[in-house]
C-alpha atoms as a PDB file:
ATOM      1  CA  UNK A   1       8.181  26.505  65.494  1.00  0.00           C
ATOM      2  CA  UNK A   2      10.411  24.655  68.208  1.00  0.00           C
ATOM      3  CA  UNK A   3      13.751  24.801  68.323  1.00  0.00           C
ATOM      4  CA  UNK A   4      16.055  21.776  67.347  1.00  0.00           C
ATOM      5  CA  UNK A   5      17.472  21.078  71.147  1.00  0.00           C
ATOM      6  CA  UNK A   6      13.595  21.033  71.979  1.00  0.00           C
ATOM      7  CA  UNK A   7      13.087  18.125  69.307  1.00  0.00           C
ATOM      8  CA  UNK A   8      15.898  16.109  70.692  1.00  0.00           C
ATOM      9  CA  UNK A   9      15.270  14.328  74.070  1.00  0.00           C
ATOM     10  CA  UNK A  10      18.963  13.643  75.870  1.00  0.00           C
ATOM     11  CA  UNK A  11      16.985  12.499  78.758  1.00  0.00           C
ATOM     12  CA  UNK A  12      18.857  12.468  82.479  1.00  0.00           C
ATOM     13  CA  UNK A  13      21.498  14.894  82.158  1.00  0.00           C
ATOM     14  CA  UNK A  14      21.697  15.951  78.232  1.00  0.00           C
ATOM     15  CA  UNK A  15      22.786  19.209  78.979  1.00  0.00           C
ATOM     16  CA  UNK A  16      26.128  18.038  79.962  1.00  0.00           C
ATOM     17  CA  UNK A  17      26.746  16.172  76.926  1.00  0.00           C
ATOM     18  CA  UNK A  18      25.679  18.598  74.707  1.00  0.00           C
ATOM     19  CA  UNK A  19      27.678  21.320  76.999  1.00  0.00           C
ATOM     20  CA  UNK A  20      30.713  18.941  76.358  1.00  0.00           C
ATOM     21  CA  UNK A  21      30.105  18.415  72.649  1.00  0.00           C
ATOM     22  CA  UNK A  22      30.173  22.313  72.540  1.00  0.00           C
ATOM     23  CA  UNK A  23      33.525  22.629  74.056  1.00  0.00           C
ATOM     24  CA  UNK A  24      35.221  19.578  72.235  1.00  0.00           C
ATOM     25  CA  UNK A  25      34.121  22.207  69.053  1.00  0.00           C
ATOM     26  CA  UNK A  26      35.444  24.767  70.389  1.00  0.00           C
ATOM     27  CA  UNK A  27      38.700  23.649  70.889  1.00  0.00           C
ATOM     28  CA  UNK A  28      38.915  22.111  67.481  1.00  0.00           C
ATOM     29  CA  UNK A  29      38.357  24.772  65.740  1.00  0.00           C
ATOM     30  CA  UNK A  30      40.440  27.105  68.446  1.00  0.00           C
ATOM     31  CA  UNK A  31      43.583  25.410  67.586  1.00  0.00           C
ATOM     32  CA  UNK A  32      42.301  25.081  63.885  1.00  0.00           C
ATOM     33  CA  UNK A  33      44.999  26.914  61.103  1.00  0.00           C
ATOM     34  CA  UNK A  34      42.014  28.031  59.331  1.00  0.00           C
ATOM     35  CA  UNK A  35      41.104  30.146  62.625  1.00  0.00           C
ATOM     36  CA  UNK A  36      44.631  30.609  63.681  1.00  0.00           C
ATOM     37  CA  UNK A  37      45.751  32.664  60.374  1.00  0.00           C
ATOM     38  CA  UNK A  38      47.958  35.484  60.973  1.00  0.00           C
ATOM     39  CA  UNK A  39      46.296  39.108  60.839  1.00  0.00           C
ATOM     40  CA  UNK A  40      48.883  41.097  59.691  1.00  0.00           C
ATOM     41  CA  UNK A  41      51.509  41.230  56.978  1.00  0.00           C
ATOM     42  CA  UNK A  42      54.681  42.901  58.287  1.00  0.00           C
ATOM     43  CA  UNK A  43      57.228  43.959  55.752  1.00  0.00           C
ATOM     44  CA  UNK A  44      60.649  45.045  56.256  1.00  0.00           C
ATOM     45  CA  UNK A  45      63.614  45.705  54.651  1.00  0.00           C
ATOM     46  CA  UNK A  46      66.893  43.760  54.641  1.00  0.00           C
ATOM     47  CA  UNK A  47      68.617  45.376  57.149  1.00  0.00           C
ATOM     48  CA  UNK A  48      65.757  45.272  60.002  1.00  0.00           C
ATOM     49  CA  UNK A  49      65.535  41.537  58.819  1.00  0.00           C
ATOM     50  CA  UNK A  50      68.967  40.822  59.263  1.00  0.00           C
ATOM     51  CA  UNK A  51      68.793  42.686  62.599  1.00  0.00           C
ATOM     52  CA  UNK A  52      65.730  40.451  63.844  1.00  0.00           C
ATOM     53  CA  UNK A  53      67.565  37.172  62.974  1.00  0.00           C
ATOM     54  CA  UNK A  54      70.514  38.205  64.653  1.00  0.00           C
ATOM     55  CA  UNK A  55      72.961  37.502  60.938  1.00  0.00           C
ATOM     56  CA  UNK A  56      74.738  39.896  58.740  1.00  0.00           C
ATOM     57  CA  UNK A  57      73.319  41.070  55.494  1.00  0.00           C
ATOM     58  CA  UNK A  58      75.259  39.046  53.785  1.00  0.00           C
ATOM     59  CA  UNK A  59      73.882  35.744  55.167  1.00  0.00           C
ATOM     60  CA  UNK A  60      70.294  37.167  54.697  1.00  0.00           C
ATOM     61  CA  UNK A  61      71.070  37.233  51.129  1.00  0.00           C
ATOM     62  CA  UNK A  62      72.371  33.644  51.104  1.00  0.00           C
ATOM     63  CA  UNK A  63      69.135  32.414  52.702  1.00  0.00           C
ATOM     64  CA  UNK A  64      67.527  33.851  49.684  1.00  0.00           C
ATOM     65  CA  UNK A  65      69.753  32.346  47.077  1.00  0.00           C
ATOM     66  CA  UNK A  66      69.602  28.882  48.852  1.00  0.00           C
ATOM     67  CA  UNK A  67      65.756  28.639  48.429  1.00  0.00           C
ATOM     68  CA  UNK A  68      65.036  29.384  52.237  1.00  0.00           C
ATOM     69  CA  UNK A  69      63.478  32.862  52.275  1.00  0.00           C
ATOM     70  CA  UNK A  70      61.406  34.284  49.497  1.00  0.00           C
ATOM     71  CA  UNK A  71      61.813  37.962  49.237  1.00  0.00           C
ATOM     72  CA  UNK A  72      59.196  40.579  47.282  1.00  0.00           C
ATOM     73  CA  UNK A  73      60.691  42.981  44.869  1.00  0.00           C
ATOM     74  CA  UNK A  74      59.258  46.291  44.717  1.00  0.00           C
ATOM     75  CA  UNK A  75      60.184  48.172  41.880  1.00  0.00           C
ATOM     76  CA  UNK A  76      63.705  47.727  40.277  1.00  0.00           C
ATOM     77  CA  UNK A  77      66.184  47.585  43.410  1.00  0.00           C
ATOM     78  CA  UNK A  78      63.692  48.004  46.685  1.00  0.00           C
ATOM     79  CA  UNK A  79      63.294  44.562  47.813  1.00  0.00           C
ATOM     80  CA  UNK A  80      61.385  43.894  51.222  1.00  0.00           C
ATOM     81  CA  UNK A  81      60.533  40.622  53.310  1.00  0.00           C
ATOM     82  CA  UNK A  82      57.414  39.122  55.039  1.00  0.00           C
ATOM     83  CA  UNK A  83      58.704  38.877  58.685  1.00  0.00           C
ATOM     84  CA  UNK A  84      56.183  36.107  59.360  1.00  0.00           C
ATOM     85  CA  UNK A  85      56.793  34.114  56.403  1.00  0.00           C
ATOM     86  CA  UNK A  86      60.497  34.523  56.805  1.00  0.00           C
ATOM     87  CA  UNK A  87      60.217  32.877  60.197  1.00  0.00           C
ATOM     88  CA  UNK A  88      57.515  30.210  59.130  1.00  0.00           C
ATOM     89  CA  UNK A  89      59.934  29.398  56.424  1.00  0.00           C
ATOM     90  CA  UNK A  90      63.057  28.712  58.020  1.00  0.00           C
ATOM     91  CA  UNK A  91      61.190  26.407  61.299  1.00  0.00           C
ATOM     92  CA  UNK A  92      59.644  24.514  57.822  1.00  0.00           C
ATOM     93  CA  UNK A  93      63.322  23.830  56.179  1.00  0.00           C
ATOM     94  CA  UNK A  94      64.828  20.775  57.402  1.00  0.00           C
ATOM     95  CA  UNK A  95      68.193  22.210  57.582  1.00  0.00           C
ATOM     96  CA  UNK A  96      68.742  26.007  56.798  1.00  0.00           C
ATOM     97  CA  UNK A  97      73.087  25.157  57.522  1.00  0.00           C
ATOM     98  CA  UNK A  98      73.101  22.575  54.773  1.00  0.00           C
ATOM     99  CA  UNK A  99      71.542  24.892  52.212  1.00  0.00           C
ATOM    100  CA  UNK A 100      74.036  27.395  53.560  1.00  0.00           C
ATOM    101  CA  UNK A 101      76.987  25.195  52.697  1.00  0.00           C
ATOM    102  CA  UNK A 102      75.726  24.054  49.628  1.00  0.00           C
ATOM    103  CA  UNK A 103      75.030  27.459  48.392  1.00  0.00           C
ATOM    104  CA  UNK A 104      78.383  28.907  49.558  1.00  0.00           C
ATOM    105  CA  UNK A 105      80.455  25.847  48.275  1.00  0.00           C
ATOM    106  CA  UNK A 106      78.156  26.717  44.559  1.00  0.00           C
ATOM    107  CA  UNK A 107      79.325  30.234  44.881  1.00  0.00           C
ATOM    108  CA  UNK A 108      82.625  29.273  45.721  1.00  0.00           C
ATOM    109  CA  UNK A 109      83.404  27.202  42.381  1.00  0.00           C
ATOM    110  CA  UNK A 110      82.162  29.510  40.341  1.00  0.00           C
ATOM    111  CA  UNK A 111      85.200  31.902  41.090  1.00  0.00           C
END
């Protein structure tokens, strides 16, 4: 049985374009999200998050009442964060300060 490159002739110099189409592939799928998925889940608690974002505790919890942040509750009071999605989630919010505001001026007339 041949092989499919020896059933198609690229005549002068098809090595090079079949070389090329192999890279142009390569680099699709290299910068592809479906390739580039993150390997590993890192969970942490509020503190450590609030440490890694350089904010109080306080603020971390504001991110999660605006909407910004999601947070996984474990249990009745142990609540923990996805690093990686915390940080994919506030560069995909158009403006974390607004929701900030608007959550804190919320909070505000409700005392």
């Amino acid at each position: 049985m041949e092989s499919a490159s020896s059933l198609v002739n690229f005549g002068e110099g098809g090595g090079s374009l079949l070389r090329e189409l192999n890279f142009r592939l390569f680099a699709f799928f290299r910068c592809s999200r479906v390739v580039q998925m993150k390997a590993t889940i890192e969970i942490i608690d509020k503190p450590e998050l609030a440490k890694r974002l350089q904010v109080s505790t306080r603020q971390v919890e504001l991110l999660v009442n605006a909407g910004v942040i999601n947070q996984l509750k474990l249990g009745g009071r142990a609540i923990r964060f996805d690093f990686h999605e915390v940080i994919d989630s506030i560069k995909a919010h158009p403006d974390v300060a607004k929701a900030l505001r608007d959550k804190r001026e919320e909070l505000e007339k409700k005392k």
